[in-house]
N, C-alpha and C. Protein backbone atom coordinates (compact mmCIF):
# COMPACT_ATOMS: atom_id res chain seq x y z
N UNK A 1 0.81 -1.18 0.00
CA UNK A 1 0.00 0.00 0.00
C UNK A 1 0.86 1.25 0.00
N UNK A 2 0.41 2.06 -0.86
CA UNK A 2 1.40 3.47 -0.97
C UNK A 2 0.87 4.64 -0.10
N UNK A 3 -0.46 4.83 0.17
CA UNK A 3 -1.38 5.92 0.74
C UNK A 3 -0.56 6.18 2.53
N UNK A 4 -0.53 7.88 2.07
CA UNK A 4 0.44 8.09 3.10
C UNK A 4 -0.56 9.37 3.07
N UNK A 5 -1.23 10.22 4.55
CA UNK A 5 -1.92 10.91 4.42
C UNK A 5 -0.96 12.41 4.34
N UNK A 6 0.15 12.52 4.59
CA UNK A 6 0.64 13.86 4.27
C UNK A 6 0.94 13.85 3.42
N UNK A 7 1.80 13.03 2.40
CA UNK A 7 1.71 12.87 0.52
C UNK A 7 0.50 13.14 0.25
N UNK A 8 -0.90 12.18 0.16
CA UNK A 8 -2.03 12.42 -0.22
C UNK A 8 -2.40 14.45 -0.55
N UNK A 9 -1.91 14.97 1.41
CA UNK A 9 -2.05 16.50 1.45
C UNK A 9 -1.62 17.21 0.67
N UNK A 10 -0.18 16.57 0.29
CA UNK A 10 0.70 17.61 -0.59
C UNK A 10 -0.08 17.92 -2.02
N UNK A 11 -0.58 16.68 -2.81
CA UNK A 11 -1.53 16.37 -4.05
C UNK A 11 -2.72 17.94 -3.25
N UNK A 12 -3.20 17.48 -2.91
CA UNK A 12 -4.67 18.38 -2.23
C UNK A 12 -4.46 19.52 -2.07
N UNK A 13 -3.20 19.99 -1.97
CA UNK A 13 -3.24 21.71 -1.43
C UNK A 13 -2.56 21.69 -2.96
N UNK A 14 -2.03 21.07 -3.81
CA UNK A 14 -1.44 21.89 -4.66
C UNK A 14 -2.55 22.07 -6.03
N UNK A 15 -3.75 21.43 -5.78
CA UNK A 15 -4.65 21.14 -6.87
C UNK A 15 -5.40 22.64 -7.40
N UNK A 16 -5.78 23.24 -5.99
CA UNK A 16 -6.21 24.69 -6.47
C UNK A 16 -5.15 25.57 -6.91
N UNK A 17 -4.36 25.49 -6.87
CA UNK A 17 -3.29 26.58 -6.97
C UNK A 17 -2.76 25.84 -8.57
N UNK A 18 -2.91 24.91 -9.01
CA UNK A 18 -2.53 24.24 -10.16
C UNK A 18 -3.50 24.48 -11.40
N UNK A 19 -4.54 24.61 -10.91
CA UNK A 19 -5.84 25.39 -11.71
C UNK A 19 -5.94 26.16 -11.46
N UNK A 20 -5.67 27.35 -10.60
CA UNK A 20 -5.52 28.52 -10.68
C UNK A 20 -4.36 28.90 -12.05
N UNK A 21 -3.22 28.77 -11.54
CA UNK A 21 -1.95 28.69 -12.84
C UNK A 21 -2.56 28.49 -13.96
N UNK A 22 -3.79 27.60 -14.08
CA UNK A 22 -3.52 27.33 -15.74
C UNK A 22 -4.27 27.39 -16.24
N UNK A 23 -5.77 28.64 -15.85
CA UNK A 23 -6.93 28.87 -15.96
C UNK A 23 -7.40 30.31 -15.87
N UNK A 24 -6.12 30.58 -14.96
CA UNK A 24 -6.42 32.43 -14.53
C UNK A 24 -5.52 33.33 -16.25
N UNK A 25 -6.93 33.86 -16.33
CA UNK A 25 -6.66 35.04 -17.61
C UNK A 25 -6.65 34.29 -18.79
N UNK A 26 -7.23 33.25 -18.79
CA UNK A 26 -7.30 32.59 -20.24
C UNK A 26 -8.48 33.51 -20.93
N UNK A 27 -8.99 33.37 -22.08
CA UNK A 27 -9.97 33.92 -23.08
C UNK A 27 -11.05 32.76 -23.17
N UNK A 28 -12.14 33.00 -23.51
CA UNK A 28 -13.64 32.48 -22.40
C UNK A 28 -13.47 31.25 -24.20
N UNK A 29 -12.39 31.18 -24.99
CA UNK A 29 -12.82 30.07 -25.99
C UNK A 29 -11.55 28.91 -25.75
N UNK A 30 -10.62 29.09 -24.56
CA UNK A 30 -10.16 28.04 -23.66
C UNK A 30 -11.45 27.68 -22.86
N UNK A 31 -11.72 28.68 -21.85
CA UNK A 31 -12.77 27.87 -20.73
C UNK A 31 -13.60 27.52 -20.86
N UNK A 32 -14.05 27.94 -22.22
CA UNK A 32 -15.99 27.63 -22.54
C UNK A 32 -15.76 26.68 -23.46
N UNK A 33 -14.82 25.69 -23.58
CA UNK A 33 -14.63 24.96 -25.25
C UNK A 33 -15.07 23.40 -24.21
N UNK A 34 -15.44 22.54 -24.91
CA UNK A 34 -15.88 21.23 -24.36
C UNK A 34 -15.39 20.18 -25.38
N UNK A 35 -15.42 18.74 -25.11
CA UNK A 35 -15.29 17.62 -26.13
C UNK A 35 -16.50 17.32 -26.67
N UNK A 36 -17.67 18.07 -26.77
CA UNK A 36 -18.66 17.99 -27.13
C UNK A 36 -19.93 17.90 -26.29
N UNK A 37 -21.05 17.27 -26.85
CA UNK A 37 -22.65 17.15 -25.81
C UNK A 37 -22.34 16.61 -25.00
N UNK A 38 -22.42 16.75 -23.83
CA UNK A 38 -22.60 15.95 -22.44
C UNK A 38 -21.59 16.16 -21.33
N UNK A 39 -20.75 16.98 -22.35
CA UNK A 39 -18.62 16.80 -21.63
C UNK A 39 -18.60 18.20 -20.58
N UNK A 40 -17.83 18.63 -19.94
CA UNK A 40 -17.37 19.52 -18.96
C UNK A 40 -16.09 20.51 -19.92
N UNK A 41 -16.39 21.89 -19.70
CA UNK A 41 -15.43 23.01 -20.34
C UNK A 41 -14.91 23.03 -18.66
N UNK A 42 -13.58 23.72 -18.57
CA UNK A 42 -12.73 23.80 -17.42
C UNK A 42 -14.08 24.49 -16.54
N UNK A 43 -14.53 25.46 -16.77
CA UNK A 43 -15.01 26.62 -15.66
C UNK A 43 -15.97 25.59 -15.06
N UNK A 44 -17.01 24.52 -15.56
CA UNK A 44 -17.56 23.62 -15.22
C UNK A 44 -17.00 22.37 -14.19
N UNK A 45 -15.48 22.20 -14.44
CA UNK A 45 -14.63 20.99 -14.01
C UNK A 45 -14.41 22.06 -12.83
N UNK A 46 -14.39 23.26 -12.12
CA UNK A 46 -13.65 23.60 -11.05
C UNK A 46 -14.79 24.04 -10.07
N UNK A 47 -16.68 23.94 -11.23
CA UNK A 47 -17.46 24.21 -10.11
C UNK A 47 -18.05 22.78 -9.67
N UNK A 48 -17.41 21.50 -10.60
CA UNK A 48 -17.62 20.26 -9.62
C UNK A 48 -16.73 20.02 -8.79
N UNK A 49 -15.29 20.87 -9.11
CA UNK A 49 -14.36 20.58 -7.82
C UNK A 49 -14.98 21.42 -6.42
N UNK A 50 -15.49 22.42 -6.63
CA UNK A 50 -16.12 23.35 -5.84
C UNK A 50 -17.32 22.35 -4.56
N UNK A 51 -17.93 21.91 -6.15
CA UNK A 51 -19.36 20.93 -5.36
C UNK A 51 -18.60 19.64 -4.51
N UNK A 52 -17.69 19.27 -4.91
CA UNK A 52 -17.14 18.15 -4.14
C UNK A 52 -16.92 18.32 -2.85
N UNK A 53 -15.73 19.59 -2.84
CA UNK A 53 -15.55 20.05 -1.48
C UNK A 53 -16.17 20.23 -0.55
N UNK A 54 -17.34 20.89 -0.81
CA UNK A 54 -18.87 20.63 -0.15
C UNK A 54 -19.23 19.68 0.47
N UNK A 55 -19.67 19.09 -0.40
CA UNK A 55 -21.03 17.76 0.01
C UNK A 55 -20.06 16.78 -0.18
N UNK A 56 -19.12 16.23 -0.72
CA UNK A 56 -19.11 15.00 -0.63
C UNK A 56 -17.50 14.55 -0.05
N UNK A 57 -16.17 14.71 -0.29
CA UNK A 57 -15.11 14.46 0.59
C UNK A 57 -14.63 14.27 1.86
N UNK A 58 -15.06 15.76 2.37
CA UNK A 58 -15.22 15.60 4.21
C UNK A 58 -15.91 15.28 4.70
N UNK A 59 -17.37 15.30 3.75
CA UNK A 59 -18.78 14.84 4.53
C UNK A 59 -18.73 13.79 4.97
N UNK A 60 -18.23 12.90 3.86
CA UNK A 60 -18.23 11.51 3.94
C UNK A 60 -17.44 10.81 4.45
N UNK A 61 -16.12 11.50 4.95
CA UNK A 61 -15.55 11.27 5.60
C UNK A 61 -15.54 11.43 6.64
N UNK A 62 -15.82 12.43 7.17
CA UNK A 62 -16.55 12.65 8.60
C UNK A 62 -17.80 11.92 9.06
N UNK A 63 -18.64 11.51 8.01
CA UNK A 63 -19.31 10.02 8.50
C UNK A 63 -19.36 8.82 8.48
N UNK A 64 -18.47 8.97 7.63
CA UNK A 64 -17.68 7.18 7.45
C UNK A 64 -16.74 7.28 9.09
N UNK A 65 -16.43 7.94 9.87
CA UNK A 65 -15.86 8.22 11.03
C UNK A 65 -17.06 7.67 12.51
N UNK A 66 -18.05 8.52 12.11
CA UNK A 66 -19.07 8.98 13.10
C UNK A 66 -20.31 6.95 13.02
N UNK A 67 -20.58 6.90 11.57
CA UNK A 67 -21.21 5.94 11.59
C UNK A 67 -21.07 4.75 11.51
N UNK A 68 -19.59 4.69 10.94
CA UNK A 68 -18.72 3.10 10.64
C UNK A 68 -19.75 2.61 9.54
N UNK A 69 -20.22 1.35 9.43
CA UNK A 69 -20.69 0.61 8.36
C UNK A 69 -22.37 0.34 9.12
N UNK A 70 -23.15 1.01 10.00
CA UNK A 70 -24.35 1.06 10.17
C UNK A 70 -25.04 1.81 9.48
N UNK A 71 -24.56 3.21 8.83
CA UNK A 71 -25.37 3.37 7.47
C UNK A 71 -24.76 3.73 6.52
N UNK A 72 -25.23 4.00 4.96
CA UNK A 72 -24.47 4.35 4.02
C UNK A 72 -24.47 5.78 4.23
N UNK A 73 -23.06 6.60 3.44
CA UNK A 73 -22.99 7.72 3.53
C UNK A 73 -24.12 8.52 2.46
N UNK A 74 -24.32 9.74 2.54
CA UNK A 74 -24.73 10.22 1.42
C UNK A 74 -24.70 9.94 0.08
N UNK A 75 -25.46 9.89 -0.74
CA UNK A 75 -24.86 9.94 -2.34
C UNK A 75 -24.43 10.87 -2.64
N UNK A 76 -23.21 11.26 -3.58
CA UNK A 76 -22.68 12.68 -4.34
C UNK A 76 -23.43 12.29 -5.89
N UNK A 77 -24.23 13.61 -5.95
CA UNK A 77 -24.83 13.70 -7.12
C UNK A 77 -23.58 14.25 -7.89
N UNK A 78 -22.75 13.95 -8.85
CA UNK A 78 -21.54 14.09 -9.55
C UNK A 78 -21.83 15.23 -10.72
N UNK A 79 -23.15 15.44 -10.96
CA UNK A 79 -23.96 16.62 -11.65
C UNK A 79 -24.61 18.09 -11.45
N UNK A 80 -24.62 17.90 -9.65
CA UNK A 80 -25.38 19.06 -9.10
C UNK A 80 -24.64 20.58 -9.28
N UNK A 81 -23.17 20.47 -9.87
CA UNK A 81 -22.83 21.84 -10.17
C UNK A 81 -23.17 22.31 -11.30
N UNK A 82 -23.71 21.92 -12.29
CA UNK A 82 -24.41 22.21 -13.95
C UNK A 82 -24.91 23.60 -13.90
N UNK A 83 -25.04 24.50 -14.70
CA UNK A 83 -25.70 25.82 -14.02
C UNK A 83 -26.15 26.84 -13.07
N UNK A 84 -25.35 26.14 -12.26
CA UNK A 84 -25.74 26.47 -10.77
C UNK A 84 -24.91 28.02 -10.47
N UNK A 85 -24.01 28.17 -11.24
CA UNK A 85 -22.80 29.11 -10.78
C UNK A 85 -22.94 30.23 -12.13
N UNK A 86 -22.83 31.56 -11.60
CA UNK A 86 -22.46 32.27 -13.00
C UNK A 86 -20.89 33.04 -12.24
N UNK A 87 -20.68 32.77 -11.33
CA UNK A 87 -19.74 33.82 -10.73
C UNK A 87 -18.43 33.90 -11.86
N UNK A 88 -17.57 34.67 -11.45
CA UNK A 88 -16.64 35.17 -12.87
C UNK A 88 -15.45 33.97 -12.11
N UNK A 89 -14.64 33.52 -13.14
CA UNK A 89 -13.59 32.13 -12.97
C UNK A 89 -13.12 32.60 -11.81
N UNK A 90 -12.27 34.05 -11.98
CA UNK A 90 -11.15 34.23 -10.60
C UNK A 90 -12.35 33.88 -9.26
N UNK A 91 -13.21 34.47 -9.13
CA UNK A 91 -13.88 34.17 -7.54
C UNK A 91 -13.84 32.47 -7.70
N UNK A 92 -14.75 31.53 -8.08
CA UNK A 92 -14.60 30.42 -8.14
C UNK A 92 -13.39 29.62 -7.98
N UNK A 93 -11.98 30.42 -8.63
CA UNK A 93 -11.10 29.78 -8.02
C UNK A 93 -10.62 30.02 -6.68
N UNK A 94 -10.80 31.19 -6.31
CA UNK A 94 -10.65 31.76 -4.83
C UNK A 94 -11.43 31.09 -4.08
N UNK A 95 -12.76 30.65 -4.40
CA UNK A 95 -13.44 29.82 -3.37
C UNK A 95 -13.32 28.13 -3.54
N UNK A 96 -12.43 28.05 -4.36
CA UNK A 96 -11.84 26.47 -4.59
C UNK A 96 -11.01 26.59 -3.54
N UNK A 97 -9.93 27.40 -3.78
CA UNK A 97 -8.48 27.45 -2.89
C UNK A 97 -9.09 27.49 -1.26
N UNK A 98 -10.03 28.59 -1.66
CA UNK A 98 -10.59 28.70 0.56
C UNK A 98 -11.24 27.31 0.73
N UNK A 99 -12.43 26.95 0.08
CA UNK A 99 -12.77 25.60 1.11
C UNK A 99 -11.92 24.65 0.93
N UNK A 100 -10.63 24.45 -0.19
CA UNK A 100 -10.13 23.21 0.18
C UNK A 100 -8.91 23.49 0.86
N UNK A 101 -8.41 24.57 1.52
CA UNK A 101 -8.30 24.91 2.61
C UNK A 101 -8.46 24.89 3.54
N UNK A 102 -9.49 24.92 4.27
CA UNK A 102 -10.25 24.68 5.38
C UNK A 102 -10.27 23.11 5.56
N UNK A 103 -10.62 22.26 4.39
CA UNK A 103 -10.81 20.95 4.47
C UNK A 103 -10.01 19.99 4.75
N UNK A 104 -8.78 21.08 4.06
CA UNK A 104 -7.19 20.14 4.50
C UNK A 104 -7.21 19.88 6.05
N UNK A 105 -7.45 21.56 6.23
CA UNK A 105 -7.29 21.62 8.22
C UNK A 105 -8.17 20.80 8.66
N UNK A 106 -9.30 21.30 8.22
CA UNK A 106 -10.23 19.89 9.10
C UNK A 106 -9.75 18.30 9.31
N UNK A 107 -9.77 18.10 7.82
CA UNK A 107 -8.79 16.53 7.92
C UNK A 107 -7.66 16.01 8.65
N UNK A 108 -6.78 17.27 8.66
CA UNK A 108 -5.80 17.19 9.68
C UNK A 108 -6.19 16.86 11.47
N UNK A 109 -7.21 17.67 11.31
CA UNK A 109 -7.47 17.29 12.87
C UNK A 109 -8.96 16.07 13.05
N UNK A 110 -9.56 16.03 11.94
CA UNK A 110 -10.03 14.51 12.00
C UNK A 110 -9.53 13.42 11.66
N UNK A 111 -8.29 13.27 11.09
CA UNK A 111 -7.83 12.09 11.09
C UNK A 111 -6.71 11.26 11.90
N UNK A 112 -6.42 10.87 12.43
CA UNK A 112 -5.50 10.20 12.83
C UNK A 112 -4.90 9.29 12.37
N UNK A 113 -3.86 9.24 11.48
CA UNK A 113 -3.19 8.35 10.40
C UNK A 113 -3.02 7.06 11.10
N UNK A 114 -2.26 6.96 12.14
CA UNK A 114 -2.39 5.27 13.15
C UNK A 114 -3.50 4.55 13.34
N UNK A 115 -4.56 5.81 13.46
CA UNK A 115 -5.80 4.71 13.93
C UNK A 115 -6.78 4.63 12.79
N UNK A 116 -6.72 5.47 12.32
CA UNK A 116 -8.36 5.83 11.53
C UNK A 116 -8.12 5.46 10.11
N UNK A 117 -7.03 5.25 9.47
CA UNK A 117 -7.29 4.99 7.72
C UNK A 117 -7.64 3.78 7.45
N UNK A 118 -7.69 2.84 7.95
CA UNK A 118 -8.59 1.49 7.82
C UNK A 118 -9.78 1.35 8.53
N UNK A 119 -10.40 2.50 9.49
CA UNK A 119 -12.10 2.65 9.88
C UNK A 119 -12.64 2.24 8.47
N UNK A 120 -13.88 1.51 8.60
CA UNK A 120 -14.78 1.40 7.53
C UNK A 120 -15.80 1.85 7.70
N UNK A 121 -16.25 2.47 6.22
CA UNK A 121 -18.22 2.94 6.26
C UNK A 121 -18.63 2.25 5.49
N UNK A 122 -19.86 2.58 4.97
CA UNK A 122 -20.05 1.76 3.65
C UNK A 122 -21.37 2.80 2.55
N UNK A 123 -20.26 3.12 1.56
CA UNK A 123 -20.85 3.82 0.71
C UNK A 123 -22.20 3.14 -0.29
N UNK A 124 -22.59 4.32 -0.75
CA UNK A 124 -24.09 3.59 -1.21
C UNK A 124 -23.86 2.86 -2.56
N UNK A 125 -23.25 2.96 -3.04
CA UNK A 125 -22.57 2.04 -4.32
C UNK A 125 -21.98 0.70 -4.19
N UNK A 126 -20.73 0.95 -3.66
CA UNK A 126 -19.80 -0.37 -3.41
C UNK A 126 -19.66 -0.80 -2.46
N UNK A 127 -20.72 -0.40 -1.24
CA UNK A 127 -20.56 -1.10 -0.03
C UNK A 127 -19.64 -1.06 0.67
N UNK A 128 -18.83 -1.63 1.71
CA UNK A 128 -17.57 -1.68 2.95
C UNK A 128 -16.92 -0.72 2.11
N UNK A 129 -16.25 0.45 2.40
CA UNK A 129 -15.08 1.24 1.91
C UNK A 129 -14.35 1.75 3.32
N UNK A 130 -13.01 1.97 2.91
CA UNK A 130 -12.02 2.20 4.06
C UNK A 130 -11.65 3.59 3.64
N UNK A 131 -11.80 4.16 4.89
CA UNK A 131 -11.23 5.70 4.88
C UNK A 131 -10.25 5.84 4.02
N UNK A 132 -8.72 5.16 4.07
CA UNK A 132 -7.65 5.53 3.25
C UNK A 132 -8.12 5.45 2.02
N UNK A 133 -9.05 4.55 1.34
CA UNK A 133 -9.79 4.41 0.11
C UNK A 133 -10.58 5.98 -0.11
N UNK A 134 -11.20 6.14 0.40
CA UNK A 134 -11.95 7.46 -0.06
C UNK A 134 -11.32 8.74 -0.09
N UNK A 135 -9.94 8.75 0.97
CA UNK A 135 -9.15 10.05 1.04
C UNK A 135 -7.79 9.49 -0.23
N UNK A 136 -7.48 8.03 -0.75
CA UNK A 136 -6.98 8.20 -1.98
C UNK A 136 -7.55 8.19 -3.26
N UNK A 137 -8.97 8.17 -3.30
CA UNK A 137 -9.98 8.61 -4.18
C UNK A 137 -9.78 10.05 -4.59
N UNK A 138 -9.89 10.62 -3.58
CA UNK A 138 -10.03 12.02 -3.39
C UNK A 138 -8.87 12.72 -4.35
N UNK A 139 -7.27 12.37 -3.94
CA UNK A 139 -6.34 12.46 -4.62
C UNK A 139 -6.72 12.14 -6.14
N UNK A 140 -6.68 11.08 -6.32
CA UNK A 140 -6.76 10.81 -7.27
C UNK A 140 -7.87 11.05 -8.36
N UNK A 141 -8.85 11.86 -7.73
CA UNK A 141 -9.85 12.88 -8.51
C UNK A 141 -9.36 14.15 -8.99
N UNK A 142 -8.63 14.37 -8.21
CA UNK A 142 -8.40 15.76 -8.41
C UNK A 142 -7.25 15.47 -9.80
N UNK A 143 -6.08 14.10 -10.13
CA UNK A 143 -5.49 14.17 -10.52
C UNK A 143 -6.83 14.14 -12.14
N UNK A 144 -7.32 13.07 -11.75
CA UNK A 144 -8.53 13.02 -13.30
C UNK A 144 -8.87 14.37 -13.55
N UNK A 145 -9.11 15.15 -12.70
CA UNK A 145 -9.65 16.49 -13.36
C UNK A 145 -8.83 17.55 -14.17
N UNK A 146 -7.98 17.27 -13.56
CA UNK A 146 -6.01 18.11 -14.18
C UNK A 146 -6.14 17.69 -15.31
N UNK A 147 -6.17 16.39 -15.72
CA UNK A 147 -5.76 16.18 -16.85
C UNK A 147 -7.11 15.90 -17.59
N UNK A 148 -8.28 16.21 -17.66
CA UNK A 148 -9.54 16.16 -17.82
C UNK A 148 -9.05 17.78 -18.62
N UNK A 149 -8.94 18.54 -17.47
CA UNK A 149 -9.09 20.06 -18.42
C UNK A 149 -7.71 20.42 -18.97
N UNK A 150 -6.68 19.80 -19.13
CA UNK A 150 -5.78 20.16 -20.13
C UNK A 150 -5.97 19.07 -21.62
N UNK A 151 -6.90 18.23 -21.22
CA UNK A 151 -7.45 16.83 -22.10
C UNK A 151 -8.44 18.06 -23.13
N UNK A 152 -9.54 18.67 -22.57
CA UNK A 152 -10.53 19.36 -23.50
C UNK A 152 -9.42 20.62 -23.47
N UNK A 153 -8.97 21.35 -23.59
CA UNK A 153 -8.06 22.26 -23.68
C UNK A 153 -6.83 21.92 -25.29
N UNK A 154 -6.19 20.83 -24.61
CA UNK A 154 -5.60 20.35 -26.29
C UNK A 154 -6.50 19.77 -27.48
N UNK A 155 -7.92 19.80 -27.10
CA UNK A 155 -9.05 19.37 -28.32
C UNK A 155 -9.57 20.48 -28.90
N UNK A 156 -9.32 21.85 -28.20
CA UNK A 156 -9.50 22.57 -29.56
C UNK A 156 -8.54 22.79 -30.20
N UNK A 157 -7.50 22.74 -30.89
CA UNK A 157 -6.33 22.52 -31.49
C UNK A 157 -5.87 21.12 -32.25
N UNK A 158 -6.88 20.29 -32.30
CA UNK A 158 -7.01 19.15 -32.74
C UNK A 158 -6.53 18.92 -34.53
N UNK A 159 -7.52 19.89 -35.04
CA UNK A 159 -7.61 20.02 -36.54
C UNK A 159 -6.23 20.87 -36.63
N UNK A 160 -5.73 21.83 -35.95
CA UNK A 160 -4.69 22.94 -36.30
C UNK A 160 -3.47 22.54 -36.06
N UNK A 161 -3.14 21.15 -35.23
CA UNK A 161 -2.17 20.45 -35.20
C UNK A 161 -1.22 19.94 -36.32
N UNK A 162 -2.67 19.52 -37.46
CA UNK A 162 -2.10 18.73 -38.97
C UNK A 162 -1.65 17.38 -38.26
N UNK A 163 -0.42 17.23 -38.81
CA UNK A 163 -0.26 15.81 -38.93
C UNK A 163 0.50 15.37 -37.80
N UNK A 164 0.88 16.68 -36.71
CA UNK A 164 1.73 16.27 -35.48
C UNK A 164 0.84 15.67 -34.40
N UNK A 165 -0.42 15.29 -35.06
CA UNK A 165 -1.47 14.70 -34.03
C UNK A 165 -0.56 13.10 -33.73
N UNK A 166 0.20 12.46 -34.68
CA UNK A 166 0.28 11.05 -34.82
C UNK A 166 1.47 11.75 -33.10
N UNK A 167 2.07 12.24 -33.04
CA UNK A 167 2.87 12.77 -32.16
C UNK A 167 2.31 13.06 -30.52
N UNK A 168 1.15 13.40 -30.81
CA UNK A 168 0.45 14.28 -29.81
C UNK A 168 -0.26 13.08 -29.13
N UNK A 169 -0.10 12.72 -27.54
CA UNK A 169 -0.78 11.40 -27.16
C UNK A 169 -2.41 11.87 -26.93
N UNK A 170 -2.31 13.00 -25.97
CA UNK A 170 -3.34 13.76 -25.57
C UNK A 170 -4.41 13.73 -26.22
N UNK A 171 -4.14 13.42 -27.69
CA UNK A 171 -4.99 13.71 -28.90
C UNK A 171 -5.13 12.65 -29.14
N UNK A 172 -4.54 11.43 -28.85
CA UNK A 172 -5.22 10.45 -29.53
C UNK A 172 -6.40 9.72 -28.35
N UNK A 173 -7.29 9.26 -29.33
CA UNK A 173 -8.11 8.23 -28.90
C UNK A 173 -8.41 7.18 -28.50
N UNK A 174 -8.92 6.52 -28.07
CA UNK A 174 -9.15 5.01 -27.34
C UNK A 174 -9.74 4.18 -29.34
């Protein structure tokens, strides 16, 4: 097992500040561009990072703590940030950076790495899950989303590439 909760932290505090860098002062046909019907443009990918921080990371972790495996945690509706937000990118990232801020601290003082990363809850999907599981979830969401919005980011440039696409991995397809 690799999950080490102050590595995990280091990933977590550097995620807003990593989308901040590579999102602040772009032109609205980076942030507003998508892979098409159904897909997420960045400004969308940072108000589900937004919604996560919320409702579903600490929540659930703080009751995967409190309830153990007598009930399931909440569901995270993975959709509920869709239109919800018009605020301008910079605030949204400012309020990325503050609550997952706060959340770090909180975690810090709800967790106890000796005792608590093998507590179990049991989520409403897959049943028995272990804390270190949901706080290396967590990590490892944030890494899908990084490369989620530099993923739709190198797709508008797709056609303008020419033939250095055979070159370009980003660009290729499954």
């Amino acid at each position: 097992m690799n999950f080490q909760l102050e590595e995990a932290i280091e990933v977590l505090e550097r995620t807003p500040i990593t989308v901040a860098a590579m999102l602040s002062g772009l032109s609205d046909n980076w942030l507003k561009s998508n892979e098409g019907e159904g897909t997420w443009n960045p400004v969308e990918v940072i108000d589900h990072l937004i919604e996560g921080e919320r409702t579903n990371w600490l929540p659930r972790l703080a009751f995967l703590l409190q309830e153990g495996e007598r009930k399931p945690f909440p569901p995270f509706d993975r959709f509920a940030h869709l239109g919800r937000s018009e605020l301008p990118l910079q605030q949204k990232l400012e309020e990325f950076q503050t609550i997952r801020t706060a959340n770090i601290n909180q975690l810090r003082m709800l967790v106890d790495p000796a005792k608590d990363l093998e507590r179990t809850g049991r989520h409403p999907s897959f049943g028995v899950v272990k804390a270190r599981e949901l706080l290396s979830t967590w990590v490892v969401h944030d890494m899908t989303h990084l490369a989620q919005i530099v993923r739709v980011m190198a797709e508008r440039y797709r056609t303008d590439v020419g033939p250095w696409t055979a070159f370009l991995g980003i660009l290729k397809r499954p």
